[in-house]
PDB file of N, CA and C in Angstrom:
ATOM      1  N   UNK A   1      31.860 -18.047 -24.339  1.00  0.00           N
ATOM      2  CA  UNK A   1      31.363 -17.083 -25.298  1.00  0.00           C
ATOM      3  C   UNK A   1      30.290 -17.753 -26.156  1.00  0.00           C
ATOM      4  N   UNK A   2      29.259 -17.076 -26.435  1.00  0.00           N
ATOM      5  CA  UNK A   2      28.442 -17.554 -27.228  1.00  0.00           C
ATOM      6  C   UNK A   2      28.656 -17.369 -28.676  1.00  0.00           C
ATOM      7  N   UNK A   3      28.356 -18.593 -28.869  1.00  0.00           N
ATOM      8  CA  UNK A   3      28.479 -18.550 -30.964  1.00  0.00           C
ATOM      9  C   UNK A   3      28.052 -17.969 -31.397  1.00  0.00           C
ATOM     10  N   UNK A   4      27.087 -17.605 -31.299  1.00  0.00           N
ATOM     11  CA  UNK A   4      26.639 -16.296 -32.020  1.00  0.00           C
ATOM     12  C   UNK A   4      27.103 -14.794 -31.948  1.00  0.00           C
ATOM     13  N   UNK A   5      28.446 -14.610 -30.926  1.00  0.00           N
ATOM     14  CA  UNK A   5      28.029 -13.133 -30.901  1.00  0.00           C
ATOM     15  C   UNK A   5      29.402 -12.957 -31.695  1.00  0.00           C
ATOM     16  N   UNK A   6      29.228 -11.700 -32.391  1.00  0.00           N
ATOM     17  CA  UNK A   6      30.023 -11.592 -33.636  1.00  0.00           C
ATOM     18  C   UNK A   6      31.539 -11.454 -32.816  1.00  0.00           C
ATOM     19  N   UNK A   7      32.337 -11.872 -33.252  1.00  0.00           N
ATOM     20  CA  UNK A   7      34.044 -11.574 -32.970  1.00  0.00           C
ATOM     21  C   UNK A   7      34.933 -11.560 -34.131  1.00  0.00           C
ATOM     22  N   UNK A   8      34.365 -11.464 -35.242  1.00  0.00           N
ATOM     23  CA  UNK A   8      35.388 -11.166 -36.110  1.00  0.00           C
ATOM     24  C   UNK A   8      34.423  -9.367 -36.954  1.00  0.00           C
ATOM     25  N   UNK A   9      35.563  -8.593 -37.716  1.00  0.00           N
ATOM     26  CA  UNK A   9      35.631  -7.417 -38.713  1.00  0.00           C
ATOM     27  C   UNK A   9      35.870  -7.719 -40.021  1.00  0.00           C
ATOM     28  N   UNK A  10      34.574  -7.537 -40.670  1.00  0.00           N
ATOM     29  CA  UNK A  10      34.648  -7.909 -41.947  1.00  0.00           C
ATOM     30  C   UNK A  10      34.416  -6.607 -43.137  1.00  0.00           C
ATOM     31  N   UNK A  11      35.593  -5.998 -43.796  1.00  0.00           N
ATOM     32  CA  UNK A  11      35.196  -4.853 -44.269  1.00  0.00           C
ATOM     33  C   UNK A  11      34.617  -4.784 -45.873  1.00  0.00           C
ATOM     34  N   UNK A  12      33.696  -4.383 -46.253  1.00  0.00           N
ATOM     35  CA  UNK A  12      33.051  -4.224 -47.657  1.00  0.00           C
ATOM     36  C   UNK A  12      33.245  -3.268 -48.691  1.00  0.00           C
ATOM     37  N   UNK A  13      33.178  -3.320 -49.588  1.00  0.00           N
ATOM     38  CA  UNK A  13      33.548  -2.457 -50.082  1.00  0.00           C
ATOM     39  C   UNK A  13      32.666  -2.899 -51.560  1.00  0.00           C
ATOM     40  N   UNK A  14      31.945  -3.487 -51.474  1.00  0.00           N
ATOM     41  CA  UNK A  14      31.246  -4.019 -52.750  1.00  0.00           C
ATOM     42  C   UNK A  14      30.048  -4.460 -52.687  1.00  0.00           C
ATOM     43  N   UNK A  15      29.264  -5.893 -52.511  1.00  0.00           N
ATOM     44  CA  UNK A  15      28.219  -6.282 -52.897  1.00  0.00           C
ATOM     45  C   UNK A  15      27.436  -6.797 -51.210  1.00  0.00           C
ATOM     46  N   UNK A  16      28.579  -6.918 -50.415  1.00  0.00           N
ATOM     47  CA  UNK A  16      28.368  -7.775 -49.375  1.00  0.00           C
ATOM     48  C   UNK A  16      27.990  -6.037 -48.504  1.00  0.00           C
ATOM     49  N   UNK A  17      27.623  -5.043 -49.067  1.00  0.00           N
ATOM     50  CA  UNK A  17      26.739  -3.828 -48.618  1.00  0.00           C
ATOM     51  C   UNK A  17      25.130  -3.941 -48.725  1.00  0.00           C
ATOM     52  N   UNK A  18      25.044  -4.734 -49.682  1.00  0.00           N
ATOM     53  CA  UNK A  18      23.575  -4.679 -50.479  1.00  0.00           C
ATOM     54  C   UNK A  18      22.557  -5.881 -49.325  1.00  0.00           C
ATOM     55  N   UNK A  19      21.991  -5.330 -48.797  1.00  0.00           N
ATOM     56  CA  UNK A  19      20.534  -6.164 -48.204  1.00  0.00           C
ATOM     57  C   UNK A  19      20.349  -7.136 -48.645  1.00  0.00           C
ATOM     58  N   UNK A  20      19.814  -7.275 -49.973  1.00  0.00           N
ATOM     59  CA  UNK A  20      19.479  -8.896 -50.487  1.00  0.00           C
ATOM     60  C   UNK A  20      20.613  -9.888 -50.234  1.00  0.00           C
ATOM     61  N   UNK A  21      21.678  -9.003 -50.551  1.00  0.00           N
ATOM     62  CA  UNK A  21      23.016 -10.383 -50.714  1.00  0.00           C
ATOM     63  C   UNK A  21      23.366 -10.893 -49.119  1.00  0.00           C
ATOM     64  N   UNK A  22      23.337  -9.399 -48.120  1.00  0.00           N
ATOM     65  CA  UNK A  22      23.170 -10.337 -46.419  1.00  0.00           C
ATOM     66  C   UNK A  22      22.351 -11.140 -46.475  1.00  0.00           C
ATOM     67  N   UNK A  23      21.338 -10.828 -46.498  1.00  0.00           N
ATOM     68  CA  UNK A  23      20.329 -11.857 -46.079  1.00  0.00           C
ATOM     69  C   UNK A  23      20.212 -13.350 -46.573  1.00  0.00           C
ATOM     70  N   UNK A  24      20.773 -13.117 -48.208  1.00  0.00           N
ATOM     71  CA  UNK A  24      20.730 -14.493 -48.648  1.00  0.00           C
ATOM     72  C   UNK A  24      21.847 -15.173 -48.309  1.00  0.00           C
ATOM     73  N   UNK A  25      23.383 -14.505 -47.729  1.00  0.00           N
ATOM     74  CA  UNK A  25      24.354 -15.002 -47.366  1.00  0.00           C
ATOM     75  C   UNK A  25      24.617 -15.237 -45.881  1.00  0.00           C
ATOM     76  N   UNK A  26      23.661 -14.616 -45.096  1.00  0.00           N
ATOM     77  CA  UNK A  26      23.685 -14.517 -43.785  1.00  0.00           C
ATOM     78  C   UNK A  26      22.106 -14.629 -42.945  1.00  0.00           C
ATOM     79  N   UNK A  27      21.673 -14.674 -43.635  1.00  0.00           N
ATOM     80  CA  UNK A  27      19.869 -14.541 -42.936  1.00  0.00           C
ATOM     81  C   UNK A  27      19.553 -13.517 -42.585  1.00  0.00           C
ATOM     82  N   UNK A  28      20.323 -12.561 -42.441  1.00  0.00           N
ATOM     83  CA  UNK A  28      19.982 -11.216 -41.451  1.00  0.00           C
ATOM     84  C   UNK A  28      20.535 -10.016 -41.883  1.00  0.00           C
ATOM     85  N   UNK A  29      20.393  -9.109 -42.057  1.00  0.00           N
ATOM     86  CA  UNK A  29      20.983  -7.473 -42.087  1.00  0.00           C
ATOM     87  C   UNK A  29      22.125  -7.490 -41.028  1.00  0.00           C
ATOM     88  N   UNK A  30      23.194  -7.070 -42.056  1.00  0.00           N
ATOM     89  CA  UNK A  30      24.612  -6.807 -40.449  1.00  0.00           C
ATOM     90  C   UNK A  30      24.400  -5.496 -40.258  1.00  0.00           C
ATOM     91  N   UNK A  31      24.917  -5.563 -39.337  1.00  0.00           N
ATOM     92  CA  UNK A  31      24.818  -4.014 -38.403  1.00  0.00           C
ATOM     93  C   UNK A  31      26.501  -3.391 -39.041  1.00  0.00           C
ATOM     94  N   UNK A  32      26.584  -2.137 -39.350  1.00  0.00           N
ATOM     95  CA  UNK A  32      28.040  -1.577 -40.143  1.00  0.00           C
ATOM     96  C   UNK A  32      28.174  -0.360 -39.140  1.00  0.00           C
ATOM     97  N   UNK A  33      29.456   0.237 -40.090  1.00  0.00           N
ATOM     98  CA  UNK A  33      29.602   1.501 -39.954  1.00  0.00           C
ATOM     99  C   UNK A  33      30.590   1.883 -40.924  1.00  0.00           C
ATOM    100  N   UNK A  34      30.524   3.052 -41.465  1.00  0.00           N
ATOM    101  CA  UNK A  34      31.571   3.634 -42.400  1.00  0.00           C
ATOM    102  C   UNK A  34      32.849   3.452 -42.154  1.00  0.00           C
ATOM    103  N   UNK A  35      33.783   3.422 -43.153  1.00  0.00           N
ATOM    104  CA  UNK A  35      34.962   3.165 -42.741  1.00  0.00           C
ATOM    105  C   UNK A  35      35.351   3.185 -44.017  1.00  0.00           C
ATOM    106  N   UNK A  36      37.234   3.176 -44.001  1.00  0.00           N
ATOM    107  CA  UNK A  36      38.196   2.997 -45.164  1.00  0.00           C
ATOM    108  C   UNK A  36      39.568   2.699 -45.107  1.00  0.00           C
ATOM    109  N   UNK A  37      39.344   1.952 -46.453  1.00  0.00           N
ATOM    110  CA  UNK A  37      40.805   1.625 -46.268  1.00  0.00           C
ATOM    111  C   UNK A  37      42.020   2.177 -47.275  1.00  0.00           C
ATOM    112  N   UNK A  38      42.873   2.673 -46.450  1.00  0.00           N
ATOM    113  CA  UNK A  38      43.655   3.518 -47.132  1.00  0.00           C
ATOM    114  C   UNK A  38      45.174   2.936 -48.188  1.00  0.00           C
ATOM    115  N   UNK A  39      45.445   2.860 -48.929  1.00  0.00           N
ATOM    116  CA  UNK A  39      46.219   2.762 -49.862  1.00  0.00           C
ATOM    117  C   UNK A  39      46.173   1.464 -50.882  1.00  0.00           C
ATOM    118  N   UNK A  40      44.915   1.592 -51.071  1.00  0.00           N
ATOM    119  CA  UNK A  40      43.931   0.736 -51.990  1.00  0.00           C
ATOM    120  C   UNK A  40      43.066   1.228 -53.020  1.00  0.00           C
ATOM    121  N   UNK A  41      43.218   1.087 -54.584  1.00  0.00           N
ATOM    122  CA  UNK A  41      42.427   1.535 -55.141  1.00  0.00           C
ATOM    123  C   UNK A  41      41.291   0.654 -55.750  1.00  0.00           C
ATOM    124  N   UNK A  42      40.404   0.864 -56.520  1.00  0.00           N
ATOM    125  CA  UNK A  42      39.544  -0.127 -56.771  1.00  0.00           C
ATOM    126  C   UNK A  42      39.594  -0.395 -58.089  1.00  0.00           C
ATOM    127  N   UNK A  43      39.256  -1.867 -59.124  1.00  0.00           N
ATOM    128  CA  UNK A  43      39.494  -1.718 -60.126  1.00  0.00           C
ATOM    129  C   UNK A  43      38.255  -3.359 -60.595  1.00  0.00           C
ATOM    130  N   UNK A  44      37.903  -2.647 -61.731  1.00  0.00           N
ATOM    131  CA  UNK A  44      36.644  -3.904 -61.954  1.00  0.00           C
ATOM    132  C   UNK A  44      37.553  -5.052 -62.497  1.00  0.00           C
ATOM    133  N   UNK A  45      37.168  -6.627 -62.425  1.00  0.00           N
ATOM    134  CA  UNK A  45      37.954  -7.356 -63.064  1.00  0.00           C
ATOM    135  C   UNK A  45      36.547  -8.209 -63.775  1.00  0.00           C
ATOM    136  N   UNK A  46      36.927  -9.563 -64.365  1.00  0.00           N
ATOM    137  CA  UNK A  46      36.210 -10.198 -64.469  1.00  0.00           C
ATOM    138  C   UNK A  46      35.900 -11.507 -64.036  1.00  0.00           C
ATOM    139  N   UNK A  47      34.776 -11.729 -63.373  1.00  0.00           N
ATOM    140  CA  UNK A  47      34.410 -13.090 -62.449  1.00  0.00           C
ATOM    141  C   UNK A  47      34.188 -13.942 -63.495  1.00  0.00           C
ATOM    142  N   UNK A  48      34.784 -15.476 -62.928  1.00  0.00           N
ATOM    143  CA  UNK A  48      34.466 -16.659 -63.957  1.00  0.00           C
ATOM    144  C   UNK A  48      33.947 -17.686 -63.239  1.00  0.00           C
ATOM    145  N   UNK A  49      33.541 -17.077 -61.350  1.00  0.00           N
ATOM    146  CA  UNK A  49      32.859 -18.250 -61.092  1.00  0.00           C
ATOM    147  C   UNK A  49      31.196 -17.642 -61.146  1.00  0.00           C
ATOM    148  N   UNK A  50      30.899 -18.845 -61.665  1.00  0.00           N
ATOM    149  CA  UNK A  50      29.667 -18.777 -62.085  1.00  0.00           C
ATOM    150  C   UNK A  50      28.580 -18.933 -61.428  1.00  0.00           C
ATOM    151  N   UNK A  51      28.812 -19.818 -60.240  1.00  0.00           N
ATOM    152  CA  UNK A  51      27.199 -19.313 -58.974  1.00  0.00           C
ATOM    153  C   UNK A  51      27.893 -18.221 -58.452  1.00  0.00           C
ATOM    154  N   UNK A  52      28.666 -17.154 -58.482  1.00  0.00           N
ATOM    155  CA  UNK A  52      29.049 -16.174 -57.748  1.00  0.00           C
ATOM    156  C   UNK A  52      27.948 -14.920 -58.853  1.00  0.00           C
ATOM    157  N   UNK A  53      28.498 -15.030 -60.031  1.00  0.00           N
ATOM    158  CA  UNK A  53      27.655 -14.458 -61.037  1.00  0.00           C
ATOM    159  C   UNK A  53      26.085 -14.422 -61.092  1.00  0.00           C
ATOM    160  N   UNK A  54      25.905 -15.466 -60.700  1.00  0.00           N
ATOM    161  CA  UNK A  54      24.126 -16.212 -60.872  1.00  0.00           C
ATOM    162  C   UNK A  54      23.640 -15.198 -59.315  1.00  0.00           C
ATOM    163  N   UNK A  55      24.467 -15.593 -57.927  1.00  0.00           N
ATOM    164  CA  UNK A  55      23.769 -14.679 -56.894  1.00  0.00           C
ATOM    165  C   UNK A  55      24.539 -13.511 -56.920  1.00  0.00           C
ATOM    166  N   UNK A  56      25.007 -12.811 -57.436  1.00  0.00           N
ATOM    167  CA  UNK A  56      25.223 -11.424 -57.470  1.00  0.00           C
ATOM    168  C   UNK A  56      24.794 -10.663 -58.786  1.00  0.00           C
ATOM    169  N   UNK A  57      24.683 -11.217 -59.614  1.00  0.00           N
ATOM    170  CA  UNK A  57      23.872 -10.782 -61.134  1.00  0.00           C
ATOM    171  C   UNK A  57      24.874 -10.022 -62.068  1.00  0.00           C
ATOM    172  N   UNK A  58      26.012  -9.708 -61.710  1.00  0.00           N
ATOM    173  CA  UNK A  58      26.973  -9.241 -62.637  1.00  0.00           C
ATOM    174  C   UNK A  58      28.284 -10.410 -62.935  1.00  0.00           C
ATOM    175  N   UNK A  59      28.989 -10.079 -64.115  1.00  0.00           N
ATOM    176  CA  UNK A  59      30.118 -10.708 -64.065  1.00  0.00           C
ATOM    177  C   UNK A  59      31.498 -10.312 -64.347  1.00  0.00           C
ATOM    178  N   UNK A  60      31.086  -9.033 -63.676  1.00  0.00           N
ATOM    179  CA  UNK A  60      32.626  -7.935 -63.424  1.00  0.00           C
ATOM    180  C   UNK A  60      32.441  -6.896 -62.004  1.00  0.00           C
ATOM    181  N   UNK A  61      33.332  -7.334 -61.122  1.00  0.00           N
ATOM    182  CA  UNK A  61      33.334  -7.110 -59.719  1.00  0.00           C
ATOM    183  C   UNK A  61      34.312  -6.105 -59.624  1.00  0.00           C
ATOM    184  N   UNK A  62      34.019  -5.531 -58.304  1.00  0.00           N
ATOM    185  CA  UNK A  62      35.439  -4.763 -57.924  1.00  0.00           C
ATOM    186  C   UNK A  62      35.962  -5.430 -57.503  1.00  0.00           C
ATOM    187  N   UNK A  63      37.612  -4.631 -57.323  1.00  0.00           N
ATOM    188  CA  UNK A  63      38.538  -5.775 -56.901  1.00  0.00           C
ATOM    189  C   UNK A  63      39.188  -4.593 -56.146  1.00  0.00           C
ATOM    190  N   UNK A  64      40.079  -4.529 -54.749  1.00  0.00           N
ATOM    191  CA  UNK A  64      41.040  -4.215 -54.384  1.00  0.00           C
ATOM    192  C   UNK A  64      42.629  -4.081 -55.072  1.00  0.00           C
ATOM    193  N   UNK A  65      43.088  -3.147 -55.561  1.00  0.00           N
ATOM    194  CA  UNK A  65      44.410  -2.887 -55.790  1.00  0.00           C
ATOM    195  C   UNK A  65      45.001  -2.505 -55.221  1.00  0.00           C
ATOM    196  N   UNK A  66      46.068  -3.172 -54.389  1.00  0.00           N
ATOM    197  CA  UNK A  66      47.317  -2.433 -53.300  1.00  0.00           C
ATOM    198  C   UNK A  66      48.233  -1.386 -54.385  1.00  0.00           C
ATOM    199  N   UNK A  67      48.031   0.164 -53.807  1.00  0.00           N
ATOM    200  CA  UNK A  67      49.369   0.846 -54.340  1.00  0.00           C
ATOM    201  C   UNK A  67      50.026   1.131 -53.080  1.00  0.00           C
ATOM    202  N   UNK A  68      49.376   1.298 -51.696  1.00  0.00           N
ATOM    203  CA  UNK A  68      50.279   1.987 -50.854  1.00  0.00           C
ATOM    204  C   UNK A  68      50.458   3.360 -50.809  1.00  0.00           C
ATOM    205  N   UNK A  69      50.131   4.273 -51.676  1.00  0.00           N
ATOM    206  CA  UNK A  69      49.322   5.550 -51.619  1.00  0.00           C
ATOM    207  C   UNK A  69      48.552   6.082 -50.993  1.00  0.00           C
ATOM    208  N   UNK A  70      48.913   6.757 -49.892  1.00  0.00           N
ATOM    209  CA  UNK A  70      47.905   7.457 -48.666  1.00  0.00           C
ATOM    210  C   UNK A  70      46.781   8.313 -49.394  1.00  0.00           C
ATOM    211  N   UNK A  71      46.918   8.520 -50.558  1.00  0.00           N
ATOM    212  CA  UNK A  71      45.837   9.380 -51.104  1.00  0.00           C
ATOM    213  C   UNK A  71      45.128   8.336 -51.736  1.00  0.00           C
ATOM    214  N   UNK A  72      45.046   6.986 -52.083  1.00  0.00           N
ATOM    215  CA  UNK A  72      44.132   6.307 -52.630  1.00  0.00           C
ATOM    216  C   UNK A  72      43.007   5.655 -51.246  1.00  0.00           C
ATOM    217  N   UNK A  73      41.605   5.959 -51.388  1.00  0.00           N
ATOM    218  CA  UNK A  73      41.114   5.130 -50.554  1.00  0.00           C
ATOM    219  C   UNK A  73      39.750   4.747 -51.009  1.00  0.00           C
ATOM    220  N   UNK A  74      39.359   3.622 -50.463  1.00  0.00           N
ATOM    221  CA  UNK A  74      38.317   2.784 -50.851  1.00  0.00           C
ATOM    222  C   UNK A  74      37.475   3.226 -49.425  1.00  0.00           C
ATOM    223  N   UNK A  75      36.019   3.403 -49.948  1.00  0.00           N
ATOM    224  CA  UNK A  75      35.008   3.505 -48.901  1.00  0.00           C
ATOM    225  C   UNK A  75      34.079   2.649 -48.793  1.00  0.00           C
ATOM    226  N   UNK A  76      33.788   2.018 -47.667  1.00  0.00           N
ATOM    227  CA  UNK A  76      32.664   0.916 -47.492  1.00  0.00           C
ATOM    228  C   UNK A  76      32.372   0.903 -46.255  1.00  0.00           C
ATOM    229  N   UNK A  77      31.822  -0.648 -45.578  1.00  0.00           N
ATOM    230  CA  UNK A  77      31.607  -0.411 -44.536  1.00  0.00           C
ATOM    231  C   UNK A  77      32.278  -1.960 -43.646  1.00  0.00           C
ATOM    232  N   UNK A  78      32.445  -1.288 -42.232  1.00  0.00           N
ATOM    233  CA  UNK A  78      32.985  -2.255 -41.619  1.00  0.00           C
ATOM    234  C   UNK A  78      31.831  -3.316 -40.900  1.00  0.00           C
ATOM    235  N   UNK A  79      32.034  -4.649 -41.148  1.00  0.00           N
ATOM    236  CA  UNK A  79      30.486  -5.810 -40.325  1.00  0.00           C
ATOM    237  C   UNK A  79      30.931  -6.265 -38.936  1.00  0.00           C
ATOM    238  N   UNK A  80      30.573  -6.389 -38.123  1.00  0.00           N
ATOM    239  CA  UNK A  80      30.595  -7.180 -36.890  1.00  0.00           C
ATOM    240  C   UNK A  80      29.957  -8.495 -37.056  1.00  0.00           C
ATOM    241  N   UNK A  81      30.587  -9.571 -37.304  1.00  0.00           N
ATOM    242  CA  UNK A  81      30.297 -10.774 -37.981  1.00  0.00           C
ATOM    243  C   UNK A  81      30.753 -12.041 -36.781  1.00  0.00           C
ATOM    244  N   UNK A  82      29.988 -13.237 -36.654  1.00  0.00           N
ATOM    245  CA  UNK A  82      30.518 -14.033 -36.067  1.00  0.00           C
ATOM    246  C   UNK A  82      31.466 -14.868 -36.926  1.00  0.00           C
ATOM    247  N   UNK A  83      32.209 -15.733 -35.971  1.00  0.00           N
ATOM    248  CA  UNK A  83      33.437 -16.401 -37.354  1.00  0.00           C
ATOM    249  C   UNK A  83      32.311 -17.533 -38.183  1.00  0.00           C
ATOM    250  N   UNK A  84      31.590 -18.100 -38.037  1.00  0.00           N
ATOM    251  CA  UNK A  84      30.618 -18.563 -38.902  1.00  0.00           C
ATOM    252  C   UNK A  84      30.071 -18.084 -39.874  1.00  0.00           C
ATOM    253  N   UNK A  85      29.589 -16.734 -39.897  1.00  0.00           N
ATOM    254  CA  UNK A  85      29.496 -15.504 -40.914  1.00  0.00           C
ATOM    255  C   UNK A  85      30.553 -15.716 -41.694  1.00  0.00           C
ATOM    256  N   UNK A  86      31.936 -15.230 -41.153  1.00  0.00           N
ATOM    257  CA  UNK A  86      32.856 -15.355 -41.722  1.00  0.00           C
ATOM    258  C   UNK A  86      32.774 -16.418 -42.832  1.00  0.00           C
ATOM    259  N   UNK A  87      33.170 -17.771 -42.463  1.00  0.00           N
ATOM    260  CA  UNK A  87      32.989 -19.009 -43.012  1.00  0.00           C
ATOM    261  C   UNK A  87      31.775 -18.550 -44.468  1.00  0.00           C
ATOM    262  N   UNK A  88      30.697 -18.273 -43.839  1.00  0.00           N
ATOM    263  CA  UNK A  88      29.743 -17.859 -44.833  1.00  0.00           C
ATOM    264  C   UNK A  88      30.288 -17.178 -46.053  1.00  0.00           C
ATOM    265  N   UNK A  89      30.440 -15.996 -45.648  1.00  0.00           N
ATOM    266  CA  UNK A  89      31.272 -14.886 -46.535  1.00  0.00           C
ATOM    267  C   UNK A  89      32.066 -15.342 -47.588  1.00  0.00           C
ATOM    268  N   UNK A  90      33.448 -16.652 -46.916  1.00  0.00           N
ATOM    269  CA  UNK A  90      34.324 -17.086 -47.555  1.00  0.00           C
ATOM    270  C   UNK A  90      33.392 -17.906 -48.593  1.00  0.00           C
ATOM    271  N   UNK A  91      32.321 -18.525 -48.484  1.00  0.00           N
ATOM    272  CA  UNK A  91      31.642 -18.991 -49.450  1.00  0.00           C
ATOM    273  C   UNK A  91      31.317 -18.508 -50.539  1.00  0.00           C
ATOM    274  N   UNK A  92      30.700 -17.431 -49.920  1.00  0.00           N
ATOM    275  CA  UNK A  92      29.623 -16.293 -51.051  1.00  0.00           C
ATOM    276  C   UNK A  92      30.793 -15.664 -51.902  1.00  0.00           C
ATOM    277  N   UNK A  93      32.403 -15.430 -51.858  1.00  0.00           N
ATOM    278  CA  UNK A  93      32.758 -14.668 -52.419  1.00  0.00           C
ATOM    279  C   UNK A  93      33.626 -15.638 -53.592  1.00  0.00           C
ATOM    280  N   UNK A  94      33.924 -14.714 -54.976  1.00  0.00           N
ATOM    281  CA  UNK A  94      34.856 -15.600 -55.923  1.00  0.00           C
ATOM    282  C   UNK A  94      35.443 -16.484 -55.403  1.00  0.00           C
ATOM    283  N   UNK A  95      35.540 -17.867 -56.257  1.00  0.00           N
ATOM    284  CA  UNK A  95      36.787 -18.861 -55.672  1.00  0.00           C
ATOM    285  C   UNK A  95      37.736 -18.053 -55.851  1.00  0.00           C
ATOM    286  N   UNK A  96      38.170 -16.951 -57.194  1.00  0.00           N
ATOM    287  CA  UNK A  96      39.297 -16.425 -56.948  1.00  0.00           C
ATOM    288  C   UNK A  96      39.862 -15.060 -55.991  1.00  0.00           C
ATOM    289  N   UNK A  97      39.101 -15.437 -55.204  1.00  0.00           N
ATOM    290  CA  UNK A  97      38.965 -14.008 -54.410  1.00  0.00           C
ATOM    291  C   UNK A  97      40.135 -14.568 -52.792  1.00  0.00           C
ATOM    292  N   UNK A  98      40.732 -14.096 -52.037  1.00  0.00           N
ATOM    293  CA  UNK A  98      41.447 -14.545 -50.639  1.00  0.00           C
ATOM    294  C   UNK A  98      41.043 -13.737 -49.201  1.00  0.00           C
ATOM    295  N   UNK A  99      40.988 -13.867 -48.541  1.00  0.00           N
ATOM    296  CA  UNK A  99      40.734 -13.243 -47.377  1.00  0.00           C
ATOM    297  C   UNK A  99      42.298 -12.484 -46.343  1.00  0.00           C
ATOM    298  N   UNK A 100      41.879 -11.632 -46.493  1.00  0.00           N
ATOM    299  CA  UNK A 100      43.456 -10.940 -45.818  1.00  0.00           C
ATOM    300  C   UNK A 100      42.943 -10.306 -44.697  1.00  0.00           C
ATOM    301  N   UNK A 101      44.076  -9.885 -43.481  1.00  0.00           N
ATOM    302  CA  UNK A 101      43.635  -8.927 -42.776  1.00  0.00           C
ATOM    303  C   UNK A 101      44.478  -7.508 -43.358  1.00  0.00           C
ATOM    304  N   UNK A 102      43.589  -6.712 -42.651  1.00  0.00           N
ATOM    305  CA  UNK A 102      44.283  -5.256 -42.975  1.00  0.00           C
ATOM    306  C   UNK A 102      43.662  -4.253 -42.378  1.00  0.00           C
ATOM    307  N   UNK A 103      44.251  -2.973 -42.295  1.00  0.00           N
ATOM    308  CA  UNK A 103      44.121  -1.855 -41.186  1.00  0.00           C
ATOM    309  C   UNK A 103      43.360  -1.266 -41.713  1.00  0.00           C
ATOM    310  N   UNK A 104      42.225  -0.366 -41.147  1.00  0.00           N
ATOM    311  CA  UNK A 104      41.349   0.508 -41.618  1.00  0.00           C
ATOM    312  C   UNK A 104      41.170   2.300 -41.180  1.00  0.00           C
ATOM    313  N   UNK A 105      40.886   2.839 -41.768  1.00  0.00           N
ATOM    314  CA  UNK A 105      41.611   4.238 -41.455  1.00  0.00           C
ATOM    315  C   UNK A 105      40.983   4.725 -39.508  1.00  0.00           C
ATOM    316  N   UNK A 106      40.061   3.902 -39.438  1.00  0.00           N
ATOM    317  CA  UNK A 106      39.432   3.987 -38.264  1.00  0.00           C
ATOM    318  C   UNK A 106      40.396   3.733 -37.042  1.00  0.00           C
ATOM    319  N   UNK A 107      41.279   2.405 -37.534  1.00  0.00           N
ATOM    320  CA  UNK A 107      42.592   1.798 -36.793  1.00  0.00           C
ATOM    321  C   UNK A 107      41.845   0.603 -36.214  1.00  0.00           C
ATOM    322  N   UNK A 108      41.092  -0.015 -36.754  1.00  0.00           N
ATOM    323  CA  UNK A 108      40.572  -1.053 -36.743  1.00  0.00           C
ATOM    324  C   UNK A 108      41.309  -2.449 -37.569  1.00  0.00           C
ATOM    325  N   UNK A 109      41.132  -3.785 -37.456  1.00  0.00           N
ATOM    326  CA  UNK A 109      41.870  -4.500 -37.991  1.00  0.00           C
ATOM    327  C   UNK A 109      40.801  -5.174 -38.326  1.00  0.00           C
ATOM    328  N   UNK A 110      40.404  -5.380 -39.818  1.00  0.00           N
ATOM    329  CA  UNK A 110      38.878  -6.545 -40.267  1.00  0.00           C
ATOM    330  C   UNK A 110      39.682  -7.104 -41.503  1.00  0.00           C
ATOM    331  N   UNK A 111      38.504  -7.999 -41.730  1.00  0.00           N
ATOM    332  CA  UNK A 111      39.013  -9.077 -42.942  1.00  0.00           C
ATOM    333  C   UNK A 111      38.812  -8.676 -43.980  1.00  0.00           C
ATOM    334  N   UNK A 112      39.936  -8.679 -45.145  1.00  0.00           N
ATOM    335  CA  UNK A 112      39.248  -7.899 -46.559  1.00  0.00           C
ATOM    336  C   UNK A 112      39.175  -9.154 -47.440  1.00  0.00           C
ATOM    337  N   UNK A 113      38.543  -8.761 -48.855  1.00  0.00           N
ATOM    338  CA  UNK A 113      38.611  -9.991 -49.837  1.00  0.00           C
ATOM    339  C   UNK A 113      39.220  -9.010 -51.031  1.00  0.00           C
ATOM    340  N   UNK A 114      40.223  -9.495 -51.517  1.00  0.00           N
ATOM    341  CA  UNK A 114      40.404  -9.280 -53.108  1.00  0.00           C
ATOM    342  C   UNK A 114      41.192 -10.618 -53.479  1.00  0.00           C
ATOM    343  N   UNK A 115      40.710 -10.262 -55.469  1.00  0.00           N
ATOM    344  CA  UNK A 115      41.446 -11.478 -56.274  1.00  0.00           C
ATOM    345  C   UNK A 115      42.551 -11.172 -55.956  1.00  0.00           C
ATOM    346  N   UNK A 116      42.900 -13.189 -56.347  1.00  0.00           N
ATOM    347  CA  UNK A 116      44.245 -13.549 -56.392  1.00  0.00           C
ATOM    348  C   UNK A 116      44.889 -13.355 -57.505  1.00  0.00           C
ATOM    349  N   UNK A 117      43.932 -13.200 -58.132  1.00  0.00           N
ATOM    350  CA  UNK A 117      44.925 -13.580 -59.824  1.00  0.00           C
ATOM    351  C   UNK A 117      45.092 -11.985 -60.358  1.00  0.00           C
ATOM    352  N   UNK A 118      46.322 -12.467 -61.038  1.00  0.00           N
ATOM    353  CA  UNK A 118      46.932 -10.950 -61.919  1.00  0.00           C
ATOM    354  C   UNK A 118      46.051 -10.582 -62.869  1.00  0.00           C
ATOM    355  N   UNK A 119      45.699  -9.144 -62.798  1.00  0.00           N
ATOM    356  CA  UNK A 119      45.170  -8.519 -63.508  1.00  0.00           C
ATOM    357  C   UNK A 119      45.444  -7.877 -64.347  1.00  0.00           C
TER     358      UNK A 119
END
C-alpha cells in the first residue's frame, strides 16, 4: 500500500473544516463529505495551549459533549486522511484534546477529538 493513500476517517466538527488550517496542517485541501455524529452535543470551552491559539486565532473552541441522546447531533464533515495526516492532526489539535473512535450517523467509524479535562 502506498503511504500516501488515505486509510484512516477523521471527523470535524470545528476548525480542521476551514482551508487555511488544512493546508497549514496538511499542505493540501482534504476531500470530505457531510456527516454526523449522533449523541453529542457541542459546548465552547477554553484553550490554554497557546500555539494552538496563535494558529487557530481564538481561545475558546468547541468541544464534544457525550449525552447519548439520539436527538443531540453535531454536524461536520468526515476526511479521508492518511495515518500521517492523522499524526499531523494529533499535533495541530489542544494538548488537552484525545483522539477517540466513534460511529457516525452515516455508519461509518472515524477518529474524533474532544477535551479531556472536566468542564
Amino acid at each position: 500500500m502506498n503511504a500516501s493513500e488515505p486509510t484512516e476517517r477523521l471527523f470535524s466538527y470545528g476548525t480542521l473544516q476551514e482551508e487555511a488550517v488544512q493546508l497549514s496542517t496538511f499542505g493540501r485541501r482534504l476531500q470530505g463529505a457531510p456527516d454526523s455524529l449522533i449523541g453529542y452535543k457541542i459546548q465552547m470551552i477554553p484553550i490554554h495551549d497557546q500555539h494552538f491559539i496563535a494558529t487557530s486565532g481564538a481561545s475558546h473552541h468547541r468541544n464534544l459533549d457525550f449525552t447519548g441522546n439520539k436527538t443531540d447531533v453535531v454536524e461536520g464533515y468526515v476526511f479521508a486522511i492518511t495515518k500521517r495526516e492523522l499524526e499531523q492532526a494529533d499535533a495541530y489539535e489542544p494538548k488537552d484534546y484525545k483522539r477517540v473512535q466513534a460511529r457516525l450517523r452515516s455508519g461509518l467509524n472515524a477518529w474524533i477529538y474532544l477535551s479531556d479535562l472536566e468542564t
